[in-house]
C-alpha atoms as a PDB file:
ATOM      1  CA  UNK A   1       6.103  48.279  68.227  1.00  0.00           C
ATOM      2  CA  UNK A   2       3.603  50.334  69.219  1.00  0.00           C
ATOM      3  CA  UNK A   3       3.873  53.749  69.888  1.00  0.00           C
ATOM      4  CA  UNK A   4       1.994  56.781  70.426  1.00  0.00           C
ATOM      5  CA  UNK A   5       2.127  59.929  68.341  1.00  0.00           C
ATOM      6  CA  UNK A   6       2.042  63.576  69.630  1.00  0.00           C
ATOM      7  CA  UNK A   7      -1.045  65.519  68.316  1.00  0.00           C
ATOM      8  CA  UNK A   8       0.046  68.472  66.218  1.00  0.00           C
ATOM      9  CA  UNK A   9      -2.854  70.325  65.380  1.00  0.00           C
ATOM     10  CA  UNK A  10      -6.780  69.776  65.848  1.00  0.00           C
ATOM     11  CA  UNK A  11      -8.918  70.904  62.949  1.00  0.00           C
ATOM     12  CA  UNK A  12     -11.684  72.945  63.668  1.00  0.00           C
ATOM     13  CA  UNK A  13     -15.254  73.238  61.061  1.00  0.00           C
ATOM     14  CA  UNK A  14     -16.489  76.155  60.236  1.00  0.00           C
ATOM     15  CA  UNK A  15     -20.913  75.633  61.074  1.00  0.00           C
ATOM     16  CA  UNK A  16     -21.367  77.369  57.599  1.00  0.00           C
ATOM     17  CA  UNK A  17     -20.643  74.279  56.157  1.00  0.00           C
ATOM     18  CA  UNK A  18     -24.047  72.455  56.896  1.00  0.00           C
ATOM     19  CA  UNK A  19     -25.711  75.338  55.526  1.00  0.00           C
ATOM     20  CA  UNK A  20     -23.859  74.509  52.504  1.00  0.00           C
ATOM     21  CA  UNK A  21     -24.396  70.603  52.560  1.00  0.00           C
ATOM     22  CA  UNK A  22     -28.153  71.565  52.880  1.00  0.00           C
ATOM     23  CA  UNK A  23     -28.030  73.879  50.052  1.00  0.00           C
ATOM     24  CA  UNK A  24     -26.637  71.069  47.883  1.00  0.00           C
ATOM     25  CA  UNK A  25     -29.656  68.490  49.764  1.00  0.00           C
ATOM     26  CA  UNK A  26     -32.419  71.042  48.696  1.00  0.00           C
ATOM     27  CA  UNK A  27     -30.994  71.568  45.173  1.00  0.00           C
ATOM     28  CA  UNK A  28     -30.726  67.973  44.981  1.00  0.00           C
ATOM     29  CA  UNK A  29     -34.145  67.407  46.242  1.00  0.00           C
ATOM     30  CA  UNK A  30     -35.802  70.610  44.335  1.00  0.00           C
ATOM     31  CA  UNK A  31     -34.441  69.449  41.048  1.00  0.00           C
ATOM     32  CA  UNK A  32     -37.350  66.450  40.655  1.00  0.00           C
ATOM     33  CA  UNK A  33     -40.470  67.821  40.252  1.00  0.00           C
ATOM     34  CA  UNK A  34     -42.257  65.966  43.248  1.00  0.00           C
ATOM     35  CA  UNK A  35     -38.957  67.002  45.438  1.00  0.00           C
ATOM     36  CA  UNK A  36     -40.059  70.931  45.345  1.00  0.00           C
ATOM     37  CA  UNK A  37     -43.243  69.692  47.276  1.00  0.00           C
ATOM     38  CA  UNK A  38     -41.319  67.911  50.089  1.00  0.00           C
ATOM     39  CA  UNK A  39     -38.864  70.647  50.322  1.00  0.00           C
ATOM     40  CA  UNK A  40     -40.356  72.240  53.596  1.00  0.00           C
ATOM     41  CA  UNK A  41     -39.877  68.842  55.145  1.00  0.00           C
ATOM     42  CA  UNK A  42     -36.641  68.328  53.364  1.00  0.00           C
ATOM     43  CA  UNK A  43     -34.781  71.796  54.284  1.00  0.00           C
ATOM     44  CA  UNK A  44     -35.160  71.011  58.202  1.00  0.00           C
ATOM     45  CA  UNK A  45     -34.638  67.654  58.273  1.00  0.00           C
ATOM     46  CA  UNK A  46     -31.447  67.910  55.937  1.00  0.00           C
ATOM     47  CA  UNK A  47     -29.971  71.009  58.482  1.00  0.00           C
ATOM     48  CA  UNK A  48     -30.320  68.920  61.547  1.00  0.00           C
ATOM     49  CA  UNK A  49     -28.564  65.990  60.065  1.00  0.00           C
ATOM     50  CA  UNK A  50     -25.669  68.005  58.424  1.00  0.00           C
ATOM     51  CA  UNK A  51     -25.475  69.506  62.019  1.00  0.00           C
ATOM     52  CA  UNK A  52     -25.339  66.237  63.053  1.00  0.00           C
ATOM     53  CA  UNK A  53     -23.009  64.693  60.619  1.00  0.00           C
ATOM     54  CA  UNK A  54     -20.671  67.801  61.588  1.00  0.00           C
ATOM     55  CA  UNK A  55     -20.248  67.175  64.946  1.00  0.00           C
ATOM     56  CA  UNK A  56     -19.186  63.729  64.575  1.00  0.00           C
ATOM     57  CA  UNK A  57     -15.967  64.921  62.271  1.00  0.00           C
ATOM     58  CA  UNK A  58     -12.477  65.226  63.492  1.00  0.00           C
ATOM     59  CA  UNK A  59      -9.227  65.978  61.360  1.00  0.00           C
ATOM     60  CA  UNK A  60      -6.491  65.377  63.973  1.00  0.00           C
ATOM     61  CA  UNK A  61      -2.747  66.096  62.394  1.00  0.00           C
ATOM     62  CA  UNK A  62       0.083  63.927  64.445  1.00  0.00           C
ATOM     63  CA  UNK A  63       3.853  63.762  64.429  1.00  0.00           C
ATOM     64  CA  UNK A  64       3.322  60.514  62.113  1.00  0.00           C
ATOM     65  CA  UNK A  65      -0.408  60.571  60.534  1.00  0.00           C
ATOM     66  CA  UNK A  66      -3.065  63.055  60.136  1.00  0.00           C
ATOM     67  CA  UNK A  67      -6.316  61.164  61.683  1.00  0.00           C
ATOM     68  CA  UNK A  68     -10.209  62.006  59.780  1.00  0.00           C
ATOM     69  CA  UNK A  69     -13.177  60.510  61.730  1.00  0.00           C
ATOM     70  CA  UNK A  70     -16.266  61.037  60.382  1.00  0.00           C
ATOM     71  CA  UNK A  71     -19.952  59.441  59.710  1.00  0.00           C
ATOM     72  CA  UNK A  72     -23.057  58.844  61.863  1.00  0.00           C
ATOM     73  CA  UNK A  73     -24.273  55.513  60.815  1.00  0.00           C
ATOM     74  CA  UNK A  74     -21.344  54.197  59.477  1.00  0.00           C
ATOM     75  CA  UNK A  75     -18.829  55.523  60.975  1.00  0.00           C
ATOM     76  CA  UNK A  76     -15.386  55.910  58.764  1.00  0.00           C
ATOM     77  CA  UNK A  77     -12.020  56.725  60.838  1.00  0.00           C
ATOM     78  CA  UNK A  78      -8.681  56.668  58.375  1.00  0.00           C
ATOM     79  CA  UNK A  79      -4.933  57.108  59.628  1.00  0.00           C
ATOM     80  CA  UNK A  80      -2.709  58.213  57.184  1.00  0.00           C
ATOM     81  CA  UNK A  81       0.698  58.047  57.493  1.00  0.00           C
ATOM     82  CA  UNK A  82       2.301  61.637  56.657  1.00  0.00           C
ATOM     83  CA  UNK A  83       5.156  59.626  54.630  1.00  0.00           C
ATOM     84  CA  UNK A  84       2.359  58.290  52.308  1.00  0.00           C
ATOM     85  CA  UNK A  85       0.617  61.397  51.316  1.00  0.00           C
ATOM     86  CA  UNK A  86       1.329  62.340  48.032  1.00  0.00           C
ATOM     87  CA  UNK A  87      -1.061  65.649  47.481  1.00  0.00           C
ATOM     88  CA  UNK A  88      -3.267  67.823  49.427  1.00  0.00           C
ATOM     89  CA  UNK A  89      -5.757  69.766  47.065  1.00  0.00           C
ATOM     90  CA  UNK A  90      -8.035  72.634  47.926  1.00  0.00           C
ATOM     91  CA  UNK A  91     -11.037  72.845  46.230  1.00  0.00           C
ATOM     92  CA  UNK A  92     -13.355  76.034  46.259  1.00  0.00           C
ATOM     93  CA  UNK A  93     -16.409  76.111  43.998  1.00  0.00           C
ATOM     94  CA  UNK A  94     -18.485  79.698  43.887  1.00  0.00           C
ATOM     95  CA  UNK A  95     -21.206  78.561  46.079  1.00  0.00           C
ATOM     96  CA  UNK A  96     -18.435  77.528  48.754  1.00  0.00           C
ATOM     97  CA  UNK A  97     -17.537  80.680  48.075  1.00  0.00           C
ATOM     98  CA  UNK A  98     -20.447  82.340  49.496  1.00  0.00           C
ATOM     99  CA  UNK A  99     -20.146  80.161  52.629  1.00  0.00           C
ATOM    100  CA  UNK A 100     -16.265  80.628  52.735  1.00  0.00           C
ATOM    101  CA  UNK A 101     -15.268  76.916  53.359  1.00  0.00           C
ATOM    102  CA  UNK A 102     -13.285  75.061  51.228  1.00  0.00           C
ATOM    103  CA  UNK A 103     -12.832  71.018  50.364  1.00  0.00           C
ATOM    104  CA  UNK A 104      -9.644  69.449  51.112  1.00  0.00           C
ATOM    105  CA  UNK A 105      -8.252  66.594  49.663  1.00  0.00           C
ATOM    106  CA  UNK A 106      -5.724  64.099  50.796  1.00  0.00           C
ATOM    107  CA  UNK A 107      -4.374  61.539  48.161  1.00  0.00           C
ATOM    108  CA  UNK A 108      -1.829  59.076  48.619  1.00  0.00           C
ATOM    109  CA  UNK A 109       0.167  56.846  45.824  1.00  0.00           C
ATOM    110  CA  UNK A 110      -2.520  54.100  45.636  1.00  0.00           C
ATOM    111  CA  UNK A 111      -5.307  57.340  45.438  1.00  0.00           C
ATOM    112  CA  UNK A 112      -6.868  58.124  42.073  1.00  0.00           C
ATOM    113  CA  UNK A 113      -7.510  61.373  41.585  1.00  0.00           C
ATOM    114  CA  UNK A 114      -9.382  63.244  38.192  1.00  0.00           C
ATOM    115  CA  UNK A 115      -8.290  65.352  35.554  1.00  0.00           C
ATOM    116  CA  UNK A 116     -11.006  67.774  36.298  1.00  0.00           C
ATOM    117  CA  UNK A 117     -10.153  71.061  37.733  1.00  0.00           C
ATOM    118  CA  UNK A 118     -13.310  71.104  39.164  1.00  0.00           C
ATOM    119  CA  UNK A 119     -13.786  67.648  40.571  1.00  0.00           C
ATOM    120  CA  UNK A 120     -11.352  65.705  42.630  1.00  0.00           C
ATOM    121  CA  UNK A 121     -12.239  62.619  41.408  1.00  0.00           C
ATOM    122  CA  UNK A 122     -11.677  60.158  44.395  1.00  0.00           C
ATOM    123  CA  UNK A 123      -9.019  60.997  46.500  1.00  0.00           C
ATOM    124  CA  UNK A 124      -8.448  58.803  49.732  1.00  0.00           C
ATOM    125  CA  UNK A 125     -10.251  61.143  51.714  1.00  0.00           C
ATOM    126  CA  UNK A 126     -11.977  64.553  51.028  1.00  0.00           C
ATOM    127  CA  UNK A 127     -13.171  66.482  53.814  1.00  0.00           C
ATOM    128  CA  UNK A 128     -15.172  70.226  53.657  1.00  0.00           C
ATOM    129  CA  UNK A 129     -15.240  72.905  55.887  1.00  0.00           C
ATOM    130  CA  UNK A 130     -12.044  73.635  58.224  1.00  0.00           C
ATOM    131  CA  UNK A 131     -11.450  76.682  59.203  1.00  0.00           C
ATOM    132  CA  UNK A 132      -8.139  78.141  58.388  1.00  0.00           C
ATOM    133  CA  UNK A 133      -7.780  75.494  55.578  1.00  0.00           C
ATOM    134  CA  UNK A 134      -4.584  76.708  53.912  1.00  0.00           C
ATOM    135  CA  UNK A 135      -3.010  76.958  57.626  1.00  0.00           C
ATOM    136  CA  UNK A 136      -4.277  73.460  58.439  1.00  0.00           C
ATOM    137  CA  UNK A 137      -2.552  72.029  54.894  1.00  0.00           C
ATOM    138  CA  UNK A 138       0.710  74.310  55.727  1.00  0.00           C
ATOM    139  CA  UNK A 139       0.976  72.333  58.914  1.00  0.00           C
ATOM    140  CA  UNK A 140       0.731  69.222  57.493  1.00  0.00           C
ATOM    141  CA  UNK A 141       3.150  70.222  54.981  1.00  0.00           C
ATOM    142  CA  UNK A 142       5.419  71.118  57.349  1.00  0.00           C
ATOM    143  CA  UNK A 143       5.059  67.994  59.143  1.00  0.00           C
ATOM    144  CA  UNK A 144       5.363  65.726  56.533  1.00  0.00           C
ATOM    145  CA  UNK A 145       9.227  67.411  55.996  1.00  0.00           C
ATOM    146  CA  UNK A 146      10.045  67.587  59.577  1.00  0.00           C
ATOM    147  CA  UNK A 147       9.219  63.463  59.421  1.00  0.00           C
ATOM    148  CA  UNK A 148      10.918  62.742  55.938  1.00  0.00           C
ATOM    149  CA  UNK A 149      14.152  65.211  57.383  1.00  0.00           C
ATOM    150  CA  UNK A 150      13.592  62.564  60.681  1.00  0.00           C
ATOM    151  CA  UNK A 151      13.029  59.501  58.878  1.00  0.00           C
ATOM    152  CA  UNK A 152      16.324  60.596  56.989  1.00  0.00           C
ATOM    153  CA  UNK A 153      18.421  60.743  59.998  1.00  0.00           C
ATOM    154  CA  UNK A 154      17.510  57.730  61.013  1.00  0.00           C
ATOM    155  CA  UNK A 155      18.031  55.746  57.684  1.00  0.00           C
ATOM    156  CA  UNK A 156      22.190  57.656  58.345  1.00  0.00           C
ATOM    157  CA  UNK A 157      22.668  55.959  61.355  1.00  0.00           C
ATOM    158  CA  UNK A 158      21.189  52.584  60.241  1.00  0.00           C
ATOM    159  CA  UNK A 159      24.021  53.068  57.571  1.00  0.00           C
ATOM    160  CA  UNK A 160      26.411  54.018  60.445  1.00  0.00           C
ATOM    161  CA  UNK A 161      25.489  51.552  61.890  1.00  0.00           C
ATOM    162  CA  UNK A 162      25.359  48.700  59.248  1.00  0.00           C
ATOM    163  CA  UNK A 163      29.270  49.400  58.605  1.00  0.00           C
ATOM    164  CA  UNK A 164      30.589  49.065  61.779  1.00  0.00           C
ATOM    165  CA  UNK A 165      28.669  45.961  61.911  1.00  0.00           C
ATOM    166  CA  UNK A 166      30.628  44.662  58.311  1.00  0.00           C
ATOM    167  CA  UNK A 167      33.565  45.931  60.272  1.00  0.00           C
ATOM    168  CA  UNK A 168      33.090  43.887  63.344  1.00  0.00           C
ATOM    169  CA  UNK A 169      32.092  40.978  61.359  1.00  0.00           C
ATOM    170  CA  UNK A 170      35.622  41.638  58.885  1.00  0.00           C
ATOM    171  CA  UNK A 171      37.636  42.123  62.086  1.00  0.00           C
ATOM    172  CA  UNK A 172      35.729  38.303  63.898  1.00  0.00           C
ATOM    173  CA  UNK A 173      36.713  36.961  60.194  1.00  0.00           C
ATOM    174  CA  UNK A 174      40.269  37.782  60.343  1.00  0.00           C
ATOM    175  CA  UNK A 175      40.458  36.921  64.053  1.00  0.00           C
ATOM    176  CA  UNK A 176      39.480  33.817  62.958  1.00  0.00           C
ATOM    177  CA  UNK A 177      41.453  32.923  59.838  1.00  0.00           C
ATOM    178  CA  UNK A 178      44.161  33.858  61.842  1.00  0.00           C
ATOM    179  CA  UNK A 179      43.309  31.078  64.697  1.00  0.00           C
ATOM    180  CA  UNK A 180      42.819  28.362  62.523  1.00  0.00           C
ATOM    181  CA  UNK A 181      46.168  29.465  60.479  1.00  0.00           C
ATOM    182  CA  UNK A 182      47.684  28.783  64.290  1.00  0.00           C
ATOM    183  CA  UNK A 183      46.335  25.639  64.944  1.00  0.00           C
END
């Protein structure tokens, strides 16, 4: 059964966020000795490819799932049912700070996660730079208790439904005890 899912809410990224990754690239780079002498090569190359990487990222939040696309060569797309997520961390670190972005992360039951304040270990899928981050995880919040408060009036009239079928099946069993008491 196959059906399709009303979109919610489309994430939006905040550009600061490549300056960021490429911060993180050149420090990365810089910190071997040979890397400080390819950083004038590195810090262009690293900002057009964040840019890059960026605009192939999506964080789509449904009625049923919330949606992340992302990746240029390898592409990674994950739908996660709202019913399965089990935590959605923020994470902040002082040089995101300065660029005023912040790393989300979604973990489900079958997730691991760290003990690490400052790490999130690996969560299903972590994903930096939406703007109006706290918002963003609100509405998923929200969504994910608008579908459990939906899922839960369905499971009622399954149950509704699952006693007047023992009733109609008591009532056939009676109708027929009572024939075969006739015959």
């Amino acid at each position: 059964m196959a059906t399709t899912s009303r979109t919610i809410k489309q994430a939006d990224f905040n550009p600061r966020v490549c300056s960021y990754w490429t911060l993180l690239w050149v420090f990365g780079v810089g910190i071997t000795g040979v890397g400080i002498l390819l950083l004038p090569f590195i810090i262009p190359l690293a900002f057009k490819l964040t840019r890059l990487y960026l605009s192939h990222m999506s964080c789509t939040l449904t009625q049923h799932s919330l949606v992340v696309k992302k990746g240029i060569l390898v592409k990674t797309e994950k739908t996660i049912p709202l019913e399965k997520i089990t935590d959605l961390g923020l994470l902040q670190g002082p040089i995101m700070r300065l660029f005023d972005i912040h790393a989300m992360s979604i973990e489900t039951a079958g997730s691991t996660g760290s003990s690490s304040p400052y790490a999130f270990g690996s969560p299903l899928i972590s994903i930096a730079g939406i703007i109006d981050v706290k918002e963003f995880r609100q509405q998923i919040l929200d969504q994910i208790e608008l579908a459990a408060d939906n899922s839960g009036s369905t499971a009622t009239t399954q149950n509704i439904d699952a006693g007047l079928l023992t009733d109609i099946r008591d009532t056939l069993h009676r109708i027929e005890h009572q024939l075969n008491r006739d015959n």
